[in-house]
Protein backbone atom coordinates (compact mmCIF):
# COMPACT_ATOMS: atom_id res chain seq x y z
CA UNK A 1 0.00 0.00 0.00
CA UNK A 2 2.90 2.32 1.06
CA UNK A 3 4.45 1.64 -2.31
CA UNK A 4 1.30 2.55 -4.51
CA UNK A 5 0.76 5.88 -2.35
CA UNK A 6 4.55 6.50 -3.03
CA UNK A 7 3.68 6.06 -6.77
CA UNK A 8 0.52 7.89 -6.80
CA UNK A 9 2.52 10.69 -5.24
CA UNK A 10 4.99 10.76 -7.72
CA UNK A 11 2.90 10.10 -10.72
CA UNK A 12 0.36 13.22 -9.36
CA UNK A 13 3.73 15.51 -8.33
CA UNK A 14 4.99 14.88 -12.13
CA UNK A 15 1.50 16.07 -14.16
CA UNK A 16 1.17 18.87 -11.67
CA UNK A 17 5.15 20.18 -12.81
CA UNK A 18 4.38 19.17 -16.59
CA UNK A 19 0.95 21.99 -16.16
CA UNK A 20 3.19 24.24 -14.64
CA UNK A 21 6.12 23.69 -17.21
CA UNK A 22 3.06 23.71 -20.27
CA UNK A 23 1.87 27.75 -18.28
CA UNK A 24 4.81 29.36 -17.84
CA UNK A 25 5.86 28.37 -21.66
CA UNK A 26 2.94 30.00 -22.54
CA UNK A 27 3.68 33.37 -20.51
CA UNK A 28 6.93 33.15 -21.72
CA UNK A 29 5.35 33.95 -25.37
CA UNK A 30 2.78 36.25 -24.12
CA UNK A 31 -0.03 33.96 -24.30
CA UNK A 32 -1.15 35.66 -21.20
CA UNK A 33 -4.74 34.16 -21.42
CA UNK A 34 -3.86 30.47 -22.33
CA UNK A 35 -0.97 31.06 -19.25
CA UNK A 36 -3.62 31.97 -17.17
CA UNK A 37 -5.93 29.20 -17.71
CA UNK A 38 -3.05 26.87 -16.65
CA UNK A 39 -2.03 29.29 -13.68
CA UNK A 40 -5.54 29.16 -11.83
CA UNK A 41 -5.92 25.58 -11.46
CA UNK A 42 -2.95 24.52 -9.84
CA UNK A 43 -2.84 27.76 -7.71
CA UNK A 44 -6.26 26.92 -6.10
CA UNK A 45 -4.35 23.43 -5.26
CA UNK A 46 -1.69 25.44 -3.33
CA UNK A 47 0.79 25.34 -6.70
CA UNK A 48 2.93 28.15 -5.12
CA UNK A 49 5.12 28.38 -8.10
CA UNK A 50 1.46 29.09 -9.92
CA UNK A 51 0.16 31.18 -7.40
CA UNK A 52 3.62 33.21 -7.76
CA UNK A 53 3.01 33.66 -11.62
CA UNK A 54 -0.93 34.41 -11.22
CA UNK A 55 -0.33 37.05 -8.60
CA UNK A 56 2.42 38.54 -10.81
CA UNK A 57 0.20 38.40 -13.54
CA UNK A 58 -2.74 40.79 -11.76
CA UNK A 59 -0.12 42.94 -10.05
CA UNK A 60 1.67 43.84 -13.76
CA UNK A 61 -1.79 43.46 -15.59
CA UNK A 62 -0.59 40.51 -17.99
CA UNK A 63 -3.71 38.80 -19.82
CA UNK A 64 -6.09 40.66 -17.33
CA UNK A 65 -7.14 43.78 -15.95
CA UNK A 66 -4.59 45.41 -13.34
CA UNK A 67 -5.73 44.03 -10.15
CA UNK A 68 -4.00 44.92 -6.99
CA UNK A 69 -6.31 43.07 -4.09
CA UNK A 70 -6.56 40.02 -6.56
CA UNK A 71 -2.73 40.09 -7.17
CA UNK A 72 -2.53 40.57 -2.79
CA UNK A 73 -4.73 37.61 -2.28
CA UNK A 74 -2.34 35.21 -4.45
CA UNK A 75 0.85 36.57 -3.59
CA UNK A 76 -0.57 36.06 0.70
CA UNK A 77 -1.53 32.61 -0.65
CA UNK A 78 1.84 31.95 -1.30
CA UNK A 79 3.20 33.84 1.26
CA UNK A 80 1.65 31.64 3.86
CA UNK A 81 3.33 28.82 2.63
CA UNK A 82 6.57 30.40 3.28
CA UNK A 83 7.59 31.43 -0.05
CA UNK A 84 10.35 33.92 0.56
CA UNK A 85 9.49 35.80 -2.89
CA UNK A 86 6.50 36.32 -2.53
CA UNK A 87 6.95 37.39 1.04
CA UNK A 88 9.54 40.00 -0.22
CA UNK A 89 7.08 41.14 -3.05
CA UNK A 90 4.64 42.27 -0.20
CA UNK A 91 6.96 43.97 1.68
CA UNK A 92 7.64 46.17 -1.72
CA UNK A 93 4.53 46.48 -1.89
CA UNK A 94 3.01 47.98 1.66
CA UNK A 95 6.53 49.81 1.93
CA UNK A 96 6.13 51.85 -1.40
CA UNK A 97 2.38 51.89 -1.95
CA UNK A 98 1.53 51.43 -5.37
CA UNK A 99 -1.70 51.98 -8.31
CA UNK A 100 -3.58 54.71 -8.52
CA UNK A 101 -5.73 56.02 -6.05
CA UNK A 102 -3.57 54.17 -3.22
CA UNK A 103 -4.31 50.91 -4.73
CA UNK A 104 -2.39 49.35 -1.96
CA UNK A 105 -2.05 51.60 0.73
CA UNK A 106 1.66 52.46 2.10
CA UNK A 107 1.77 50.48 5.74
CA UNK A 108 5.24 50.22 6.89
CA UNK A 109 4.08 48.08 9.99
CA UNK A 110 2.97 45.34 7.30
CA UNK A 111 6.06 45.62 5.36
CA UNK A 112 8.51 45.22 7.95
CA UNK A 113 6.63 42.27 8.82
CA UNK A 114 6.81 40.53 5.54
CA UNK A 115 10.57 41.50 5.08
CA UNK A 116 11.18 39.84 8.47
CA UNK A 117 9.40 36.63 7.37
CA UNK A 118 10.95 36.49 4.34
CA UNK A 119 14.57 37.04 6.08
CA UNK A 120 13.60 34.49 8.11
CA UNK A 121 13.47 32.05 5.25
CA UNK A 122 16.77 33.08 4.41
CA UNK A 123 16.07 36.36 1.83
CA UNK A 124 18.79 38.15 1.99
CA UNK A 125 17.49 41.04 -0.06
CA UNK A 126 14.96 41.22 2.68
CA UNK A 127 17.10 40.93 5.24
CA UNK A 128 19.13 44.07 3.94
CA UNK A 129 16.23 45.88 2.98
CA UNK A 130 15.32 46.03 7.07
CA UNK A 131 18.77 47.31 7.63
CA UNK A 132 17.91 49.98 5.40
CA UNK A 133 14.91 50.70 6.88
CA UNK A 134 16.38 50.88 10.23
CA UNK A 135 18.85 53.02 8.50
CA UNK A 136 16.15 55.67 7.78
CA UNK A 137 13.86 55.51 10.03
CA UNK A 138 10.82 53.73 8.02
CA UNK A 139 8.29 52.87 10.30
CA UNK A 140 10.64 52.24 13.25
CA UNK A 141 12.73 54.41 15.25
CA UNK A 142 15.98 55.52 13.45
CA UNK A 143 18.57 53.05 14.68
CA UNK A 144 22.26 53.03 12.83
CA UNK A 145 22.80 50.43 15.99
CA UNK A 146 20.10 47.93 14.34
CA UNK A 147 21.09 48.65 10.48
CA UNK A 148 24.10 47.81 11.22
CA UNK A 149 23.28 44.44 12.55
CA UNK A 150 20.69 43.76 9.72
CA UNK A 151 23.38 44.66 6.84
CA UNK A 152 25.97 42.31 8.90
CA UNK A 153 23.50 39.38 8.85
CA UNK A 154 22.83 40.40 5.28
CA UNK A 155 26.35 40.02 4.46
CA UNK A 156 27.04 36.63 6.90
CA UNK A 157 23.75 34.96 5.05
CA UNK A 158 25.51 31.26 3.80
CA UNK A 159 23.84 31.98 0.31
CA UNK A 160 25.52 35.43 0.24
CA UNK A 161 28.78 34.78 1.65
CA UNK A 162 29.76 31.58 -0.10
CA UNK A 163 28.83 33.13 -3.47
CA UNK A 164 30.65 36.55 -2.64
CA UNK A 165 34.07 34.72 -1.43
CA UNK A 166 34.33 33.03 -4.59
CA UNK A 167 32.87 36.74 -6.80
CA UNK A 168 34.86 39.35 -4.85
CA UNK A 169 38.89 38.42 -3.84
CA UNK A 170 39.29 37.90 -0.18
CA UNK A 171 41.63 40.21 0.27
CA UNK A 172 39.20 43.36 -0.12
CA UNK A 173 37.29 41.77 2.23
CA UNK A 174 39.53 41.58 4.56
CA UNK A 175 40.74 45.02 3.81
CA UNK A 176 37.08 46.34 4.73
CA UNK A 177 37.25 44.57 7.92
CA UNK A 178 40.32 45.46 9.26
CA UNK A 179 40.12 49.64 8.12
CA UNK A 180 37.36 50.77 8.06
CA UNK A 181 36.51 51.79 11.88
CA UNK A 182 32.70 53.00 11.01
CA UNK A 183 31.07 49.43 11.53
CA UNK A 184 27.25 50.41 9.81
CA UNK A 185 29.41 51.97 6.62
CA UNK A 186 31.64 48.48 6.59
CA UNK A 187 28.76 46.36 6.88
CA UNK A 188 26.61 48.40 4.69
CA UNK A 189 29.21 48.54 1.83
CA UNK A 190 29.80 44.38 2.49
CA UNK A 191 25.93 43.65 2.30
CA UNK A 192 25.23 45.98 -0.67
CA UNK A 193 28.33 44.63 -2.74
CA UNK A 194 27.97 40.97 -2.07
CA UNK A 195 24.30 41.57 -3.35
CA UNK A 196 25.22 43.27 -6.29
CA UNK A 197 27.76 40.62 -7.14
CA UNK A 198 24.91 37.54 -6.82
CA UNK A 199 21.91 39.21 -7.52
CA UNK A 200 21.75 36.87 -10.35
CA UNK A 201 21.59 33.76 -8.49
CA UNK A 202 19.83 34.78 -5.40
């Protein structure tokens, strides 16, 4: 019985990456509608890969009317599953405040909360966007103290600092370390370089 479940697990996991393959081939060509029509499906089965693309697809207007609450609901959909991007892509979203007519309203509170979850899940960009906003003073009290420790977890994140050894020599690194004696400008010039360098494959 085990065995068949296994199967039926594998068999059901492989048509549901084939749809998913089949709708983003079609968004690739900007055959927004048949893209959508593939999308919806396996989003309403918790596809968060599909409800990743659908959300996009209301947010930018692809194949549909602009919609920013529909484009909300699927991006919090996929959110709540932990998806990093789409936790990230709300925290753009309540931190700038975007459409006309305050579509979605500015709420720093919310967007510090999804950059936090999404740091959490090991987003780096998240993680140095908080620094920033410590930084400034966006929605929390102005803190270099806490910046600084956001952009030097930025810049210690395993994804980050494997990739930026290997990008950007050592020895400027160390260079950074050992000179500079303003900590938040060293960490802040670390964190915002080694993103730069692997913003590709992050």
């Amino acid at each position: 019985m085990k065995l068949i479940a296994i199967f039926l697990l594998i068999t059901l996991s492989s048509i549901v990456n084939a749809n998913f393959d089949d709708a983003y081939g079609h968004l690739k060509q900007k055959e927004y509608i048949k893209a959508l029509n593939k999308f919806k499906p396996l989003a309403e089965q918790g596809h968060v890969p599909s409800q990743m693309n659908l959300g996009w697809m209301h947010h930018k207007g692809l194949g549909v009317e602009q919609n920013y609450k529909t484009a909300i609901k699927w991006y919090e959909m996929a959110a709540n599953q932990d998806n990093e991007d789409a936790q990230h892509t709300l925290g753009n979203l309540y931190r700038n405040g975007e459409g006309k007519k305050d579509a979605v309203t500015k709420d720093l509170n919310k967007a510090m909360y999804y950059y936090k979850k999404a740091s959490d899940n090991g987003f780096p960009y998240s993680t140095f966007t908080i620094g920033v906003m410590y930084e400034k003073g966006e929605g929390v009290n102005k803190s270099i103290k806490n910046a600084t420790k956001w952009f030097k977890k930025t810049y210690e994140h395993d994804s980050v600092k494997k990739k930026i050894l290997g990008l950007w020599d050592s020895f400027r690194i160390t260079f950074l370390l050992d000179n500079y004696k303003d900590i938040h400008y060293k960490y802040r010039l670390l964190a915002h370089k080694s993103l730069e360098l692997t913003r590709v494959e992050l």
